[in-house]
C-alpha atoms as a PDB file:
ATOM      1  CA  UNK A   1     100.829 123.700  91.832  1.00  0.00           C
ATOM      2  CA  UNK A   2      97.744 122.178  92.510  1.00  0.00           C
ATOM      3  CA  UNK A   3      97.759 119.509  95.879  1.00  0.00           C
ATOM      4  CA  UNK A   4      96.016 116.452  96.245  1.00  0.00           C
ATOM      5  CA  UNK A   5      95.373 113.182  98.369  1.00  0.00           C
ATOM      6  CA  UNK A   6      94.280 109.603  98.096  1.00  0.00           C
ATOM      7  CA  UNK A   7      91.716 107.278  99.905  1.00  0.00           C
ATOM      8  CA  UNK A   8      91.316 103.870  99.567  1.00  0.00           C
ATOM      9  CA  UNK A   9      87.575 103.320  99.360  1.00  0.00           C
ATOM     10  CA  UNK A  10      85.714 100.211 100.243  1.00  0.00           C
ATOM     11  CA  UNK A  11      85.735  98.878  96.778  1.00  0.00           C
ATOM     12  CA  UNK A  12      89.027  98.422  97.103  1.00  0.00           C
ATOM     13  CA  UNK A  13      89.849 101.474  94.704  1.00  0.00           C
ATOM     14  CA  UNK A  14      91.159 104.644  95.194  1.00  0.00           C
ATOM     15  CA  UNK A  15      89.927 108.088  95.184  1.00  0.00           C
ATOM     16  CA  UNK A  16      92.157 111.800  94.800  1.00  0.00           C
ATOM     17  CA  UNK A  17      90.552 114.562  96.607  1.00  0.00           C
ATOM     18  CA  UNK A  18      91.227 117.826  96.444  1.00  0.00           C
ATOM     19  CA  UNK A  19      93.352 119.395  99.162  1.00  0.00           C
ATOM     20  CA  UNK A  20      91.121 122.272 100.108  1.00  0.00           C
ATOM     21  CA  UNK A  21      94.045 124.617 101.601  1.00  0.00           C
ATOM     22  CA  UNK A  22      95.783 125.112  98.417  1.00  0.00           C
ATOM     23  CA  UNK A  23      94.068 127.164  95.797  1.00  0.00           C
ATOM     24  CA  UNK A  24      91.610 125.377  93.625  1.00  0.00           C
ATOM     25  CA  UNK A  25      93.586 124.730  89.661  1.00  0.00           C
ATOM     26  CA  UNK A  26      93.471 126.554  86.547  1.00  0.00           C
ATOM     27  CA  UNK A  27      94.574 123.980  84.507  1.00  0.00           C
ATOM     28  CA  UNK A  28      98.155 126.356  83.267  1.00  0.00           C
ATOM     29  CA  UNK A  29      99.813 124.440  86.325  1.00  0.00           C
ATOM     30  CA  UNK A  30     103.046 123.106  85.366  1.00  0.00           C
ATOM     31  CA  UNK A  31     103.081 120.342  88.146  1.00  0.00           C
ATOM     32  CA  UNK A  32     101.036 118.975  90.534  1.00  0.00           C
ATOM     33  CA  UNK A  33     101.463 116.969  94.188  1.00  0.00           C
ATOM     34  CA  UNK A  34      99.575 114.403  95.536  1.00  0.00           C
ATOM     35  CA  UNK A  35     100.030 112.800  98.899  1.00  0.00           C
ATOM     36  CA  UNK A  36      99.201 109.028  98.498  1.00  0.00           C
ATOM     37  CA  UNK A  37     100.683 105.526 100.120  1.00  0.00           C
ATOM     38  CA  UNK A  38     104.340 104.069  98.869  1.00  0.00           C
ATOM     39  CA  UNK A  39     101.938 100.965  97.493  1.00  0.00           C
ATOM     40  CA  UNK A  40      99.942 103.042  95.108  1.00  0.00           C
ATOM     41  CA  UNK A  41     102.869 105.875  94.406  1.00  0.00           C
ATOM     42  CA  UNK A  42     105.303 102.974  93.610  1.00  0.00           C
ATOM     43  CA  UNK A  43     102.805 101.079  91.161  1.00  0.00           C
ATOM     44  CA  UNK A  44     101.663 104.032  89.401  1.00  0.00           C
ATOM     45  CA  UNK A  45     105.196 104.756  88.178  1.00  0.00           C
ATOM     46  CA  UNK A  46     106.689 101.420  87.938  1.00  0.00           C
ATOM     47  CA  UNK A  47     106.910 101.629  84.211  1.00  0.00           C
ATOM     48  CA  UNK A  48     108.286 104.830  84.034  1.00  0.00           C
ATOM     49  CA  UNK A  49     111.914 104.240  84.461  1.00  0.00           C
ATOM     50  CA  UNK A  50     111.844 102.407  81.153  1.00  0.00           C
ATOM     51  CA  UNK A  51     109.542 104.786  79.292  1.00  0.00           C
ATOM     52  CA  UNK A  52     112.035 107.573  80.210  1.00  0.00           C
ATOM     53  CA  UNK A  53     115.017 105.450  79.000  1.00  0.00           C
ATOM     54  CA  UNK A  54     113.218 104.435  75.784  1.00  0.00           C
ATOM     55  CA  UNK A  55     112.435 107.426  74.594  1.00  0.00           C
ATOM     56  CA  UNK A  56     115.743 109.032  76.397  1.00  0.00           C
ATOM     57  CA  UNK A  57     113.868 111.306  78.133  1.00  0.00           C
ATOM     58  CA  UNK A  58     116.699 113.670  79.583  1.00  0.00           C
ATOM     59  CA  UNK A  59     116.744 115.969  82.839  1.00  0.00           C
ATOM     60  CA  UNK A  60     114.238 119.308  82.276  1.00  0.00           C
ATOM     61  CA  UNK A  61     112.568 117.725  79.040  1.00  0.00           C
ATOM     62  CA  UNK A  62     109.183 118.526  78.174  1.00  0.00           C
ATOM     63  CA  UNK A  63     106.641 115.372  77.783  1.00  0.00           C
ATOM     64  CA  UNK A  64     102.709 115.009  78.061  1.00  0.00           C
ATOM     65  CA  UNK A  65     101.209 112.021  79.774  1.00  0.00           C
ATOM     66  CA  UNK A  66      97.841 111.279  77.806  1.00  0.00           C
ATOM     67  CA  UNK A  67      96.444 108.021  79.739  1.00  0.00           C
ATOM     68  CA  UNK A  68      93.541 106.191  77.674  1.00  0.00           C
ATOM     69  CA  UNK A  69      89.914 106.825  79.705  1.00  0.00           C
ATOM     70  CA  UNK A  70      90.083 110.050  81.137  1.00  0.00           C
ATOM     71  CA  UNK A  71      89.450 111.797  77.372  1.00  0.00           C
ATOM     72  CA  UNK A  72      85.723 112.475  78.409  1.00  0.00           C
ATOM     73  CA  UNK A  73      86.879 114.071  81.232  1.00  0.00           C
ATOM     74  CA  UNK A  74      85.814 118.139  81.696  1.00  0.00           C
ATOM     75  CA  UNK A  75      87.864 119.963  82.723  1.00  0.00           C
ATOM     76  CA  UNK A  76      85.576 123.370  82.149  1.00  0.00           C
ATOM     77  CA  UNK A  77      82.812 121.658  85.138  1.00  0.00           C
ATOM     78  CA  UNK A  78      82.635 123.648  88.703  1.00  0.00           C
ATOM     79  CA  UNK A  79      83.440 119.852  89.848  1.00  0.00           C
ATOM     80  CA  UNK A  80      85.046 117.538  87.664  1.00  0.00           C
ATOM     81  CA  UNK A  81      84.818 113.963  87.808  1.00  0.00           C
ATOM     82  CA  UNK A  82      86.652 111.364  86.084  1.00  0.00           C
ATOM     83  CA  UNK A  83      86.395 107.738  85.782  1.00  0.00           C
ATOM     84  CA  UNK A  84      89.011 105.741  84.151  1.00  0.00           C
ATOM     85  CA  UNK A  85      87.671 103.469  81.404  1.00  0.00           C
ATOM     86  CA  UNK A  86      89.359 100.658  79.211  1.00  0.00           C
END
């Protein structure tokens, strides 16, 4: 599992860092953790209660979450950043 946090930055966005005292990931993790405020947690799920419904998503189901911007994204770099895009 791969553990990480959030900081709101002066921009008013938000930042994950990596949480240094769990082992860096290999990308074969099956989950990951992040520790982040209610506010941002409960908006970045909102929708999901009605994607799982809609496509009737059931307990221990296997799904893959491709979000639009992060496909330039490399994963293969000593230090990866990633910028969400429209």
């Amino acid at each position: 599992m791969r553990q990480t946090y959030e900081k709101k930055l002066p921009d008013g966005t938000y930042r994950l860092y990596d949480d240094e005292r769990y082992a860096a990931p290999t990308w074969d993790e099956t989950c990951g953790r992040s520790s982040m405020s209610l506010n941002v947690n409960s908006l970045s799920l909102s929708r999901f209660g009605s994607f799982a419904s809609t496509f009737r998503l059931l307990d221990k189901d296997t799904y893959w979450v491709d979000i639009d911007g992060f496909q330039d994204c490399d994963a293969t770099a000593d230090v990866i950043k990633c910028a969400q895009r429209p």
